[in-house]
Protein backbone atom coordinates (compact mmCIF):
# COMPACT_ATOMS: atom_id res chain seq x y z
CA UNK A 1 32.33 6.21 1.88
CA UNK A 2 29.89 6.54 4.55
CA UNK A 3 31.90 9.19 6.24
CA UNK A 4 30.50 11.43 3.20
CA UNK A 5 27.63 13.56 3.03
CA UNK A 6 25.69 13.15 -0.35
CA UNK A 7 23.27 15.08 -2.04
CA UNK A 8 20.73 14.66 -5.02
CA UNK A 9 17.55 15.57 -7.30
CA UNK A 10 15.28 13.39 -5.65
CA UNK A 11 12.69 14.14 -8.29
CA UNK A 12 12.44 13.85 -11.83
CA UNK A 13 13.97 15.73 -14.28
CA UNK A 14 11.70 18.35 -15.81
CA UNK A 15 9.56 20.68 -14.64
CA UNK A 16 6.78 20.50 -11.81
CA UNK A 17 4.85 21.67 -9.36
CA UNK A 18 7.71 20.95 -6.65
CA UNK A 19 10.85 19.29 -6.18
CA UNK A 20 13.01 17.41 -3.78
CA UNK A 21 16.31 17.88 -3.09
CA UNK A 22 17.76 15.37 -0.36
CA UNK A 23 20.98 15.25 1.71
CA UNK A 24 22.55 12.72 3.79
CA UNK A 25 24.82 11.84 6.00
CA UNK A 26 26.94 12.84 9.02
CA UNK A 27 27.13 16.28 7.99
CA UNK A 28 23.47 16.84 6.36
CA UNK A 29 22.44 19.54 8.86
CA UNK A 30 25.80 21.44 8.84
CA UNK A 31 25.77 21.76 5.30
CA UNK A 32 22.28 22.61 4.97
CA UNK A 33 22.63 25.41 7.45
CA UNK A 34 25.40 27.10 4.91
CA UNK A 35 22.74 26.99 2.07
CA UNK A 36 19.35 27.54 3.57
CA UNK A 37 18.44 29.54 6.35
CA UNK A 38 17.09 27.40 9.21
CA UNK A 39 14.89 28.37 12.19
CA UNK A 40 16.72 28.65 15.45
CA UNK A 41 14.49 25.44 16.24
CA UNK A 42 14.71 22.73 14.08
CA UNK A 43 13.13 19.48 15.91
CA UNK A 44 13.02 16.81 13.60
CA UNK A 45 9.80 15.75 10.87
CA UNK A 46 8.27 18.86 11.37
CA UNK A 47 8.16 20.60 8.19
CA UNK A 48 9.47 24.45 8.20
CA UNK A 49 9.39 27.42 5.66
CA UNK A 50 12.69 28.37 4.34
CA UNK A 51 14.77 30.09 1.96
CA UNK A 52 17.50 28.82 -0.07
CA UNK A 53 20.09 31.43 -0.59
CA UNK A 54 23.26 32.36 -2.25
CA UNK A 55 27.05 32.13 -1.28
CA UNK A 56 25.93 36.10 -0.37
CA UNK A 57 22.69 35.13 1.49
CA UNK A 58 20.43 36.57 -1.00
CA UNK A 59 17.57 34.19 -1.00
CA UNK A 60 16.80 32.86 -4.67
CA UNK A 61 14.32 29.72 -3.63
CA UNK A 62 11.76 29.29 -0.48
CA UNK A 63 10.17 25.95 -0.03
CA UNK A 64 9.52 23.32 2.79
CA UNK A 65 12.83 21.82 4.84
CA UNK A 66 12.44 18.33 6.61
CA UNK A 67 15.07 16.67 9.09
CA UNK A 68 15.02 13.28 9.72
CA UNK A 69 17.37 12.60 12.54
CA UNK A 70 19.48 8.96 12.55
CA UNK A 71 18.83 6.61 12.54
CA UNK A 72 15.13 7.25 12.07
CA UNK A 73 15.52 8.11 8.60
CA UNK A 74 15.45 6.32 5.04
CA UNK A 75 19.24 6.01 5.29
CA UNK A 76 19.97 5.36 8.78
CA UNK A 77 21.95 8.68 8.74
CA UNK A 78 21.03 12.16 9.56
CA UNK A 79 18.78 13.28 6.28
CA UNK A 80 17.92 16.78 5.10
CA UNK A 81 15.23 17.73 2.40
CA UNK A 82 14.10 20.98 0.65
CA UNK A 83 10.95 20.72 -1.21
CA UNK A 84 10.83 23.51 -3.71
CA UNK A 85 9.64 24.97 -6.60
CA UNK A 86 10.16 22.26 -9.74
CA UNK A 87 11.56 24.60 -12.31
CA UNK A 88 14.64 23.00 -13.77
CA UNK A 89 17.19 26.28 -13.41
CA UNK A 90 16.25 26.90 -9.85
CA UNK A 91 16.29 22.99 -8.53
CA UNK A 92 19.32 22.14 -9.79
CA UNK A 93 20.81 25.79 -8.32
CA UNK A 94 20.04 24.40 -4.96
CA UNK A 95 21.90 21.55 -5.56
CA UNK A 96 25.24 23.38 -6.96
CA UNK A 97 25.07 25.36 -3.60
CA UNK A 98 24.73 22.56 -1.35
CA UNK A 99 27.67 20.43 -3.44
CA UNK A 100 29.81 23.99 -2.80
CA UNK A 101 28.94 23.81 0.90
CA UNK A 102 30.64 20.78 1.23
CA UNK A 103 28.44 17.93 -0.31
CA UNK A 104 29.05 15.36 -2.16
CA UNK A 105 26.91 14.58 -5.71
CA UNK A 106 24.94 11.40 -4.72
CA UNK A 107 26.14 8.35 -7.00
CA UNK A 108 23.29 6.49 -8.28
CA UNK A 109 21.78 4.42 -6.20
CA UNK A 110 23.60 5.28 -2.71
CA UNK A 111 20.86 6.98 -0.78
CA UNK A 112 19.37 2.80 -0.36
CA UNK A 113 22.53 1.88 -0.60
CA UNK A 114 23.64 3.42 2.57
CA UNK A 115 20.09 2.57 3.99
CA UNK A 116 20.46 -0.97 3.13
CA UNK A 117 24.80 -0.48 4.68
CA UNK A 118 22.77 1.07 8.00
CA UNK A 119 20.48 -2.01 8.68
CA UNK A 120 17.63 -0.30 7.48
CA UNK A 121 16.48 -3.13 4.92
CA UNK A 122 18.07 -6.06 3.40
CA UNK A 123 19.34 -6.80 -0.06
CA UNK A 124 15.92 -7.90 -1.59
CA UNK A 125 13.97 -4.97 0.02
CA UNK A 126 16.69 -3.09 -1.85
CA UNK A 127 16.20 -4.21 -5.00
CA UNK A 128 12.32 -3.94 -4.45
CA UNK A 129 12.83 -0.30 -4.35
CA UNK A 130 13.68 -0.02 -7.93
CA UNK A 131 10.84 -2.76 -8.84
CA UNK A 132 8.51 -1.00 -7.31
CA UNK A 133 9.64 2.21 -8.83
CA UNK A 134 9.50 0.18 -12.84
CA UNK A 135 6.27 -1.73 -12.11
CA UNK A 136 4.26 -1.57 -14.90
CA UNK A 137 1.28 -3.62 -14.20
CA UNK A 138 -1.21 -4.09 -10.66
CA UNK A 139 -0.05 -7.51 -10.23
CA UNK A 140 4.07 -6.30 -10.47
CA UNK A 141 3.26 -3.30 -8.27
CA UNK A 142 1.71 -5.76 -5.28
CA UNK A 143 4.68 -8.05 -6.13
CA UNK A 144 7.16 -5.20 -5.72
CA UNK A 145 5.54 -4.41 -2.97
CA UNK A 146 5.58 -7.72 -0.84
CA UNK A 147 9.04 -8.09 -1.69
CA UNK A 148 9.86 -4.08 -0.11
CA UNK A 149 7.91 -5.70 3.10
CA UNK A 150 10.80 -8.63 3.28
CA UNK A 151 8.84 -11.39 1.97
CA UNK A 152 11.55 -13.10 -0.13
CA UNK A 153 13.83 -12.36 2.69
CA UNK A 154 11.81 -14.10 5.20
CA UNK A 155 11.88 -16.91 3.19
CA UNK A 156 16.04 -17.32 2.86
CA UNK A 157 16.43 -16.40 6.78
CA UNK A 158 14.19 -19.36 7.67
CA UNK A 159 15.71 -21.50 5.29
CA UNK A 160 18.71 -20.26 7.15
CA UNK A 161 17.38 -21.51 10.22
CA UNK A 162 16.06 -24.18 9.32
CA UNK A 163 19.52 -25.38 7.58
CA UNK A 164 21.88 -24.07 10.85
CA UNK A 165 20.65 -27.16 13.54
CA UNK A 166 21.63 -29.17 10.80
CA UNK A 167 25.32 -27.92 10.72
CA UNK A 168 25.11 -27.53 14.10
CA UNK A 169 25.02 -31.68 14.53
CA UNK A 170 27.09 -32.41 11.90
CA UNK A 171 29.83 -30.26 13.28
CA UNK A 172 29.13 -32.28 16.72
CA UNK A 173 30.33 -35.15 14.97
CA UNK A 174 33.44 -33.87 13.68
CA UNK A 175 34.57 -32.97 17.41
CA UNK A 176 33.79 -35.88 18.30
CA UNK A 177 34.85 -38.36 15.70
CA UNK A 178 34.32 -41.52 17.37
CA UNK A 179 31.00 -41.12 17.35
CA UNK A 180 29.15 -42.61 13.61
CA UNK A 181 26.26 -40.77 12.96
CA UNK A 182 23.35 -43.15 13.94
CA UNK A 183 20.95 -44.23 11.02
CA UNK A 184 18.04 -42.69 13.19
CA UNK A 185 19.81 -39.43 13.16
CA UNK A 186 20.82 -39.46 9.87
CA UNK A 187 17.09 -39.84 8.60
CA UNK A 188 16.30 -36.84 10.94
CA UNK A 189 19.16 -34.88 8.85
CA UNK A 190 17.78 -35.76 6.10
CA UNK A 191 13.73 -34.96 6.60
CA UNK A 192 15.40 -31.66 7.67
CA UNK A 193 17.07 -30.78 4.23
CA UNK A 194 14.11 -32.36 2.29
CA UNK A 195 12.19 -29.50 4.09
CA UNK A 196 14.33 -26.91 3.04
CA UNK A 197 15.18 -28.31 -0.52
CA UNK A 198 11.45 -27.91 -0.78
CA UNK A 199 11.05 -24.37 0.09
CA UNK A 200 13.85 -23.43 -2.13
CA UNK A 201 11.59 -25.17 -5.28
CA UNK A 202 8.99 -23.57 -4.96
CA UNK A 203 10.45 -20.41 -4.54
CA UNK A 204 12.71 -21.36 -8.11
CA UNK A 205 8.87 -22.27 -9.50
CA UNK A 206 8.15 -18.76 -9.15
CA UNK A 207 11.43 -17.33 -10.90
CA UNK A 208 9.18 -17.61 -14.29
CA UNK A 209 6.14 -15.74 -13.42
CA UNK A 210 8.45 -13.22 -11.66
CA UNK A 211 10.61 -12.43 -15.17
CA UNK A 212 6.97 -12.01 -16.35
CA UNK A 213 5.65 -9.93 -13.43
CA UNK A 214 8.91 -7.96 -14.30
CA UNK A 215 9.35 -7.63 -17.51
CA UNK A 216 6.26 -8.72 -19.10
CA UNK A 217 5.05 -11.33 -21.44
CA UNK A 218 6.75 -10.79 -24.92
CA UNK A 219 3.12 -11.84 -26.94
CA UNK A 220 3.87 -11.84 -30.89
CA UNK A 221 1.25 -10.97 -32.98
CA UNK A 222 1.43 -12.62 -36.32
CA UNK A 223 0.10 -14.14 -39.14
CA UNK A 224 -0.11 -13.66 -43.27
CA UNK A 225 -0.92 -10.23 -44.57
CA UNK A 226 -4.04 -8.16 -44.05
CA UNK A 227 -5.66 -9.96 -41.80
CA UNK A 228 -6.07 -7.53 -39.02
CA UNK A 229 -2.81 -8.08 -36.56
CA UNK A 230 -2.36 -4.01 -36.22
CA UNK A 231 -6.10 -3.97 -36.14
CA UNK A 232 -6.10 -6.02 -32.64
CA UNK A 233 -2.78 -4.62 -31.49
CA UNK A 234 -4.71 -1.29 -31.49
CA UNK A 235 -8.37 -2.71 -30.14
CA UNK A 236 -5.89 -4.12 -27.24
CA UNK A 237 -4.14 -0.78 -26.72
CA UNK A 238 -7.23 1.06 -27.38
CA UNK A 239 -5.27 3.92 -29.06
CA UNK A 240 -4.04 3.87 -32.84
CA UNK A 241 -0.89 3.01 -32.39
CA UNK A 242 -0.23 0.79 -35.40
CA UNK A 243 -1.17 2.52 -38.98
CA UNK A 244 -3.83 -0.02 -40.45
CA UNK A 245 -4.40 0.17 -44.69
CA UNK A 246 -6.30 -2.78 -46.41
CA UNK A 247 -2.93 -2.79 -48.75
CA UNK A 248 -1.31 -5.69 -47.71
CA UNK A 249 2.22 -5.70 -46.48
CA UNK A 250 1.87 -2.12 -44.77
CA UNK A 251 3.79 -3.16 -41.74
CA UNK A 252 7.62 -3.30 -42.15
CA UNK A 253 8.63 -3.44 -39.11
CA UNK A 254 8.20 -4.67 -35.22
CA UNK A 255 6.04 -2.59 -33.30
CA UNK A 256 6.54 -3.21 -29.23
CA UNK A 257 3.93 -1.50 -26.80
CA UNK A 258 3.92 -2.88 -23.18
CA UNK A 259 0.00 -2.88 -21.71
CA UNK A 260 -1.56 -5.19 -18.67
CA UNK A 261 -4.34 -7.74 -19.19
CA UNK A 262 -6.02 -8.68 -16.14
CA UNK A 263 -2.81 -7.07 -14.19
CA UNK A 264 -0.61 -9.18 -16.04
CA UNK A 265 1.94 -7.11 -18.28
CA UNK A 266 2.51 -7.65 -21.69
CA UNK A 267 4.97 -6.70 -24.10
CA UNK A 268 2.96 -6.27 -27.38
CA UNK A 269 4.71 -7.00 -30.60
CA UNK A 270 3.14 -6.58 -34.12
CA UNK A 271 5.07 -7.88 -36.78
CA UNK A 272 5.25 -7.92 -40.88
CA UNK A 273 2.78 -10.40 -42.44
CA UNK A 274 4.69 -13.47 -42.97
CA UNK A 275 4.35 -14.10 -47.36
CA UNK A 276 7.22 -14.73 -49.84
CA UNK A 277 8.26 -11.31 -51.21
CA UNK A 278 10.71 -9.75 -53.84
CA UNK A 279 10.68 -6.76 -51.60
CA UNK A 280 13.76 -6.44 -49.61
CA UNK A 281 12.36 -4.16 -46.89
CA UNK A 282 9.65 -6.25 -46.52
CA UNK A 283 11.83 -9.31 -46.58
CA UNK A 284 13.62 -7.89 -43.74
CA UNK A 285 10.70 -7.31 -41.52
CA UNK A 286 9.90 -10.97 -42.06
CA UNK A 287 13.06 -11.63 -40.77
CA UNK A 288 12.41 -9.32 -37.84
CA UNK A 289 9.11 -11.50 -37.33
CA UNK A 290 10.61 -14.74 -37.75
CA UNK A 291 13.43 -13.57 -34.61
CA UNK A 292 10.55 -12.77 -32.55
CA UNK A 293 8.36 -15.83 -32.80
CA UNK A 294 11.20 -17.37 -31.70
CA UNK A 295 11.68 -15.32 -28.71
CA UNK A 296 8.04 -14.89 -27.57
CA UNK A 297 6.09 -16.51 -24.53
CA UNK A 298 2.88 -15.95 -26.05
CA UNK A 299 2.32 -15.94 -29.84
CA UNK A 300 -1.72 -14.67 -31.04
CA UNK A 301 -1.94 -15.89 -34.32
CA UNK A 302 -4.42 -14.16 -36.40
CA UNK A 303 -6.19 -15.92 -39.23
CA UNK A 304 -9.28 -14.52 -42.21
CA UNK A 305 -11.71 -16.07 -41.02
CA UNK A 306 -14.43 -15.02 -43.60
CA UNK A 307 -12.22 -15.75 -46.31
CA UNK A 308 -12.26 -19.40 -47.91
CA UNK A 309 -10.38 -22.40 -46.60
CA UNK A 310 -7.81 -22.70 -49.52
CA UNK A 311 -6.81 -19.63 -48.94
CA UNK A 312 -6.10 -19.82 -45.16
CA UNK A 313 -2.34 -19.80 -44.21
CA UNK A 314 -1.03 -20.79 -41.09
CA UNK A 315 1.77 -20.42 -38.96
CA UNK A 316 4.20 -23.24 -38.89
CA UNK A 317 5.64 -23.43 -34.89
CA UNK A 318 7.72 -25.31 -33.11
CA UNK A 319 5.91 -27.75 -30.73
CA UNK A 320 7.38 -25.78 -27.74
CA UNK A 321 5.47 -22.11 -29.52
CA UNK A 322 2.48 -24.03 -30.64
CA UNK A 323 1.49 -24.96 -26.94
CA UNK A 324 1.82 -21.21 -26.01
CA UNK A 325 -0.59 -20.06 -29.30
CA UNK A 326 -3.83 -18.47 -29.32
CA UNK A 327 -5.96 -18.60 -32.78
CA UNK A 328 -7.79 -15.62 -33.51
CA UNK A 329 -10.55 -16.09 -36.26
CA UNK A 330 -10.67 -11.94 -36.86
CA UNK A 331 -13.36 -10.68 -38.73
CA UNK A 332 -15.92 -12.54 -37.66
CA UNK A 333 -18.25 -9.44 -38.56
CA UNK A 334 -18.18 -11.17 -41.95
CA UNK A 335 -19.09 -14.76 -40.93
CA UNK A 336 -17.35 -17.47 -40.56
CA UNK A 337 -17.11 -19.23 -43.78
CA UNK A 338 -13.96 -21.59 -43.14
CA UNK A 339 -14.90 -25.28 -42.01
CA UNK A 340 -11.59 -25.02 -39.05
CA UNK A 341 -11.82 -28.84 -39.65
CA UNK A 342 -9.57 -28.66 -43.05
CA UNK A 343 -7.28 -26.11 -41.51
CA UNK A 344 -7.22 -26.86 -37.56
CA UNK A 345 -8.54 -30.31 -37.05
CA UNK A 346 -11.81 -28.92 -35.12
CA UNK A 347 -14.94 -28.23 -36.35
CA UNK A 348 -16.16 -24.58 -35.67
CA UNK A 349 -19.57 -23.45 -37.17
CA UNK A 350 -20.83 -19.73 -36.60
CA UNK A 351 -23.47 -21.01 -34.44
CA UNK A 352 -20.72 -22.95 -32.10
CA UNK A 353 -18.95 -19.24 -31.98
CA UNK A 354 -20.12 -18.65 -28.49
CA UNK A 355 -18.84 -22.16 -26.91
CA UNK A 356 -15.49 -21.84 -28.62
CA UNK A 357 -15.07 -18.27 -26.69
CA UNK A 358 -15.76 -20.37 -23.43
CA UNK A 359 -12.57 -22.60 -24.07
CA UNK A 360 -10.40 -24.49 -26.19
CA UNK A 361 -11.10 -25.91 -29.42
CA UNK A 362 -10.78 -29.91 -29.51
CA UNK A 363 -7.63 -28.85 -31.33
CA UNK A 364 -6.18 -28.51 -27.84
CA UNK A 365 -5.09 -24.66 -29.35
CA UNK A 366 -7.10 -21.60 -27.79
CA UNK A 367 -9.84 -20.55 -30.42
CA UNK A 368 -11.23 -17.00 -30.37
CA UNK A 369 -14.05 -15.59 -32.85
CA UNK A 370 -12.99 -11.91 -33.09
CA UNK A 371 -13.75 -8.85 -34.76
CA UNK A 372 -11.70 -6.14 -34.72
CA UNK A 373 -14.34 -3.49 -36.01
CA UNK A 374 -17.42 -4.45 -33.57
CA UNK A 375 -14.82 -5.36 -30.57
CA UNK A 376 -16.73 -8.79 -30.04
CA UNK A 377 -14.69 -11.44 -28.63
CA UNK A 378 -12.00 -9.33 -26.79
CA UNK A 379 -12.96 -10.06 -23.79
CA UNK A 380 -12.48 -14.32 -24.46
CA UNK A 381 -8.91 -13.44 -26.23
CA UNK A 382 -8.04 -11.33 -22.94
CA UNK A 383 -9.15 -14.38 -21.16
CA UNK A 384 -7.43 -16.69 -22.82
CA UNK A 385 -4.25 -14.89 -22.44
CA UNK A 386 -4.46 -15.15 -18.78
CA UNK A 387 -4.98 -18.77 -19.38
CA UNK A 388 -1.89 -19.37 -21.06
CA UNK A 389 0.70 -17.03 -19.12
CA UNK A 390 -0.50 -18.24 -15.70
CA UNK A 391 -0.52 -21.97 -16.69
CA UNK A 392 3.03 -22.61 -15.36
CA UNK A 393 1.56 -21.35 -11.77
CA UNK A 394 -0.26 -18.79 -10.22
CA UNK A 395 0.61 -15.46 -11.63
CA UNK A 396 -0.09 -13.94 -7.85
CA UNK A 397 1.56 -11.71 -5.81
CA UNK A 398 0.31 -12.92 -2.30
CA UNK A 399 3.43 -14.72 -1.82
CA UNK A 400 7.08 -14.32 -2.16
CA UNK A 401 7.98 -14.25 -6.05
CA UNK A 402 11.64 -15.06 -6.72
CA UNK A 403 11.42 -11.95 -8.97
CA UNK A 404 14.90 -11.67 -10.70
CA UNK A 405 17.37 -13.72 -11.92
CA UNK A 406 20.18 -12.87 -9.25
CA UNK A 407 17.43 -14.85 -6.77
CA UNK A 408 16.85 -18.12 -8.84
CA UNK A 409 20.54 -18.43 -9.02
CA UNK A 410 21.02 -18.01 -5.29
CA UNK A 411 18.35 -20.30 -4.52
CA UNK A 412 19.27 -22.95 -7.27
CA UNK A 413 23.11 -22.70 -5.96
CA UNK A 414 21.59 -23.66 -2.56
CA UNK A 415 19.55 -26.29 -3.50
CA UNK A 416 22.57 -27.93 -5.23
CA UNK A 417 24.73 -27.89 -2.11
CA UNK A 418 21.74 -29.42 0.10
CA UNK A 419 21.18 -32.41 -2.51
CA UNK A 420 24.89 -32.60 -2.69
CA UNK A 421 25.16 -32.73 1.35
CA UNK A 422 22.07 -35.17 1.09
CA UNK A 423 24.02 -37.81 -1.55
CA UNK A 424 27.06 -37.56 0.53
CA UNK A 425 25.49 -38.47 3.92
CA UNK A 426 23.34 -40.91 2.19
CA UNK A 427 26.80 -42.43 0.93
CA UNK A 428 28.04 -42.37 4.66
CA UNK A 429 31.05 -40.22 3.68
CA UNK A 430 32.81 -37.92 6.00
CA UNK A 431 31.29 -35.62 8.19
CA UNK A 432 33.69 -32.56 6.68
CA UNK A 433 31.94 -33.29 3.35
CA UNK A 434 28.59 -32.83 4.49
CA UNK A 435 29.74 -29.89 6.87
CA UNK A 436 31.20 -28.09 3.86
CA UNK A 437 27.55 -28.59 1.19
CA UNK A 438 25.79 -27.06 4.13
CA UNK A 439 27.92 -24.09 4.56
CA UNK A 440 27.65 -23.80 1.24
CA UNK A 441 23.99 -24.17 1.23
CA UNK A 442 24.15 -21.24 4.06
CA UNK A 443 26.51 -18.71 1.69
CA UNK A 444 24.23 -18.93 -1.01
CA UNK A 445 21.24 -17.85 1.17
CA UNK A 446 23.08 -14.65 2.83
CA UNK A 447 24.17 -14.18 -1.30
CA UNK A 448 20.12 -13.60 -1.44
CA UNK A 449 19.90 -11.12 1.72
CA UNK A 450 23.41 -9.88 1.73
CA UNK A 451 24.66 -10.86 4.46
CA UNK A 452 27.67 -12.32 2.95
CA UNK A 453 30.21 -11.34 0.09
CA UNK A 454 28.67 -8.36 -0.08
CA UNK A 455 31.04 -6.68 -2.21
CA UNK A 456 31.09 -8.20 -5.44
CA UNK A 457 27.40 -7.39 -6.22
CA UNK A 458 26.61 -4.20 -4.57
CA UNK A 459 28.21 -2.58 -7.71
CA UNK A 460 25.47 -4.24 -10.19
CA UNK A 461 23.00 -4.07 -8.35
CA UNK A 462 22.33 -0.60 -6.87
CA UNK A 463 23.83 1.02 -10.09
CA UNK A 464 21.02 -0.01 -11.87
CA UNK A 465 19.29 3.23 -9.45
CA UNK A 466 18.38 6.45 -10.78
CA UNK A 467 20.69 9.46 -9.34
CA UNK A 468 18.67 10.57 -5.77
CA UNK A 469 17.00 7.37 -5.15
């Protein structure tokens, strides 16, 4: 495959100001000599006017060509790329003449592909590409970011080290089997794989905060009818997104926006007021809501707050939801006429509205006075959402996040194989037993880089890539 020279859109589809169009590979500046007409003197990241011409050598395109000799390139490999004008016609015409010069069309995903094939990064600075490329939030792009500059790989290549002496002195004792491993070395062993089981923890800690970081928070709005849910989701987004009417029922179905509080990214759902109804649309979207409660991480429960007491409803959650709930007490504007005592167990009277934005209610459940038509008491309910979503560890990005799921499993299978190593020297049992856990232990760390068995995720992972990247 490598013996191929691909070309691609670089660029997005549509029309711009410029685009790139990129070739690579052993053959990049033959080909591109067929198709464009180079200077006599081409040295290398020096960027030259051209023309892109026809199979007759009528020119139909100018723009700016760049070499990048191998292997100081992106790919490793000799790279070629014509920055020209973004129309959509004349972009991809430069492409059909470089494919009829003797390219190949890029699959998706091969340009790091080859580049990660080359040396020129490992697995996880691979797959930071295309994080860094979906971030959504300021906290996903550092993140992204930190991972592209080999953090998470730093990480499994000193576990790696860490974890070789180890096999190194267990294999000494299967050469030499009439030697017992000594109780004094035996402890050492062990301090040494309680150090590494420990990095690979922490790093599964962080395989939470990193779906997050990814993906975002799924944060259900919810609550009875009419009482302002589409109002807040559209003070949060700060656009109308949601249509708001004081007719009650109005919103049938789920309405998902993604936005970032305080860099953190969140996947805003508004739901259908949750009532008995005869309605079957509207029973539906109750359905809808009902799925969604279920799968959120956050849920901001929205209450009437200047309506009376017996005529409060509240959502009934599952202990696991209810520790992840914020109470917003919307319309505040009006006052405050419900005594939270009869409805959440704390006390809050208008003139404690100020403390309860300052923390949690003695309810042990996240309390926010808000009003949706003045804008008071965003700020706390942003707040408190950072509370919640970082409170299973530091949302940062200033270390290495075990960012997708293909990580965590790596990591976890290592971890297993150390404890399983550690329970099988404690036992006393063969050294082959506790040779093979660590080997094991070793495998599932180059899984993480890609150093070994390579082949069997390459595939998934870098076709995932957009076409030219």
């Amino acid at each position: 495959m490598l013996q191929d020279t691909i070309a691609a859109i670089s660029t997005a589809l549509g029309e711009a100001a410029i685009s790139v169009v990129r070739v690579s590979g052993p053959q990049a500046l033959t080909i591109a000599a067929k198709a464009i007409k180079l200077p006599t003197q081409l040295p290398p990241r020096v960027a030259h006017l051209v023309h892109a011409v026809d199979a007759d050598g009528n020119s139909f395109d100018h723009g700016l060509l760049l070499h990048f000799k191998g292997p100081a390139s992106y790919t490793g490999e000799d790279v070629i790329e014509f920055h020209g004008h973004g129309g959509v016609l004349v972009t991809q015409r430069v492409l059909e003449r470089l494919l009829a010069c003797g390219a190949r069309a890029a699959e998706p995903g091969e340009f790091t592909q080859r580049a990660f094939l080359n040396g020129k990064m490992d697995l996880t600075q691979a797959e930071a590409v295309m994080d860094l490329i979906h971030a959504q939030s300021t906290l996903a792009l550092r993140a992204a970011n930190e991972q592209l500059g080999g953090a998470i790989g730093r990480e499994a290549t000193a576990m790696q080290q860490e974890i070789i002496p180890v096999l190194a002195h267990i294999e000494a004792f299967i050469d030499f089997p009439e030697e017992d491993i000594s109780p004094e070395t035996g402890a050492d062993l062990m301090r040494r794989i309680d150090a590494v089981l420990e990095r690979a923890q922490k790093l599964i800690a962080t395989s939470e905060q990193g779906r997050i970081l990814r993906h975002g928070a799924r944060t259900v709005i919810s609550g009875a009818p009419n009482v302002g849910k589409s109002s807040l989701l559209n003070l949060l987004l700060g656009f109308e997104r949601a249509i708001v009417s004081p007719t009650a029922g109005t919103t049938r179905d789920t309405i998902e926006e993604i936005i970032q509080v305080h860099g953190i990214p969140l996947r805003l759902v508004d739901t259908a007021g949750l009532r008995e109804s005869t309605d079957d649309i509207e029973r539906v979207g109750i359905q809808r809501t009902e799925r969604e409660l279920d799968r959120a991480d956050l849920v901001i429960e929205v209450v009437d707050a200047s309506q009376p007491a017996t005529t409060v409803q509240r959502l009934a959650l599952p202990d696991s939801i209810a520790k992840r709930r914020i109470l917003v007490l919307n319309k505040a504007d009006l006052g405050i006429h419900v005594d939270w005592s009869t409805v959440t167990g704390a006390f809050l009277p208008p003139a404690s509205q100020q403390r309860a934005m300052n923390g949690p209610s003695t309810s042990g459940i996240n309390t926010i006075p808000l009003s949706c038509v003045t804008g008071d008491g965003i700020e706390a309910l942003r707040d408190a959402i950072r509370e919640i979503i970082a409170h299973a560890g530091p949302l940062a990005a200033d270390h290495p996040v075990a960012i997708n799921a293909r990580h965590k499993a790596a990591f976890e299978r290592s971890a297993e194989s150390l404890r399983a190593a550690k329970a099988a020297l404690e036992r006393g049992e063969a050294p082959e037993f506790i040779a093979l856990e660590i080997r094991e232990a070793l495998h599932s760390l180059g899984d993480v880089i890609g150093q070994v068995d390579v082949e069997r995720i390459l595939d998934v992972i870098f076709s995932t890539f957009c076409i030219g990247k």
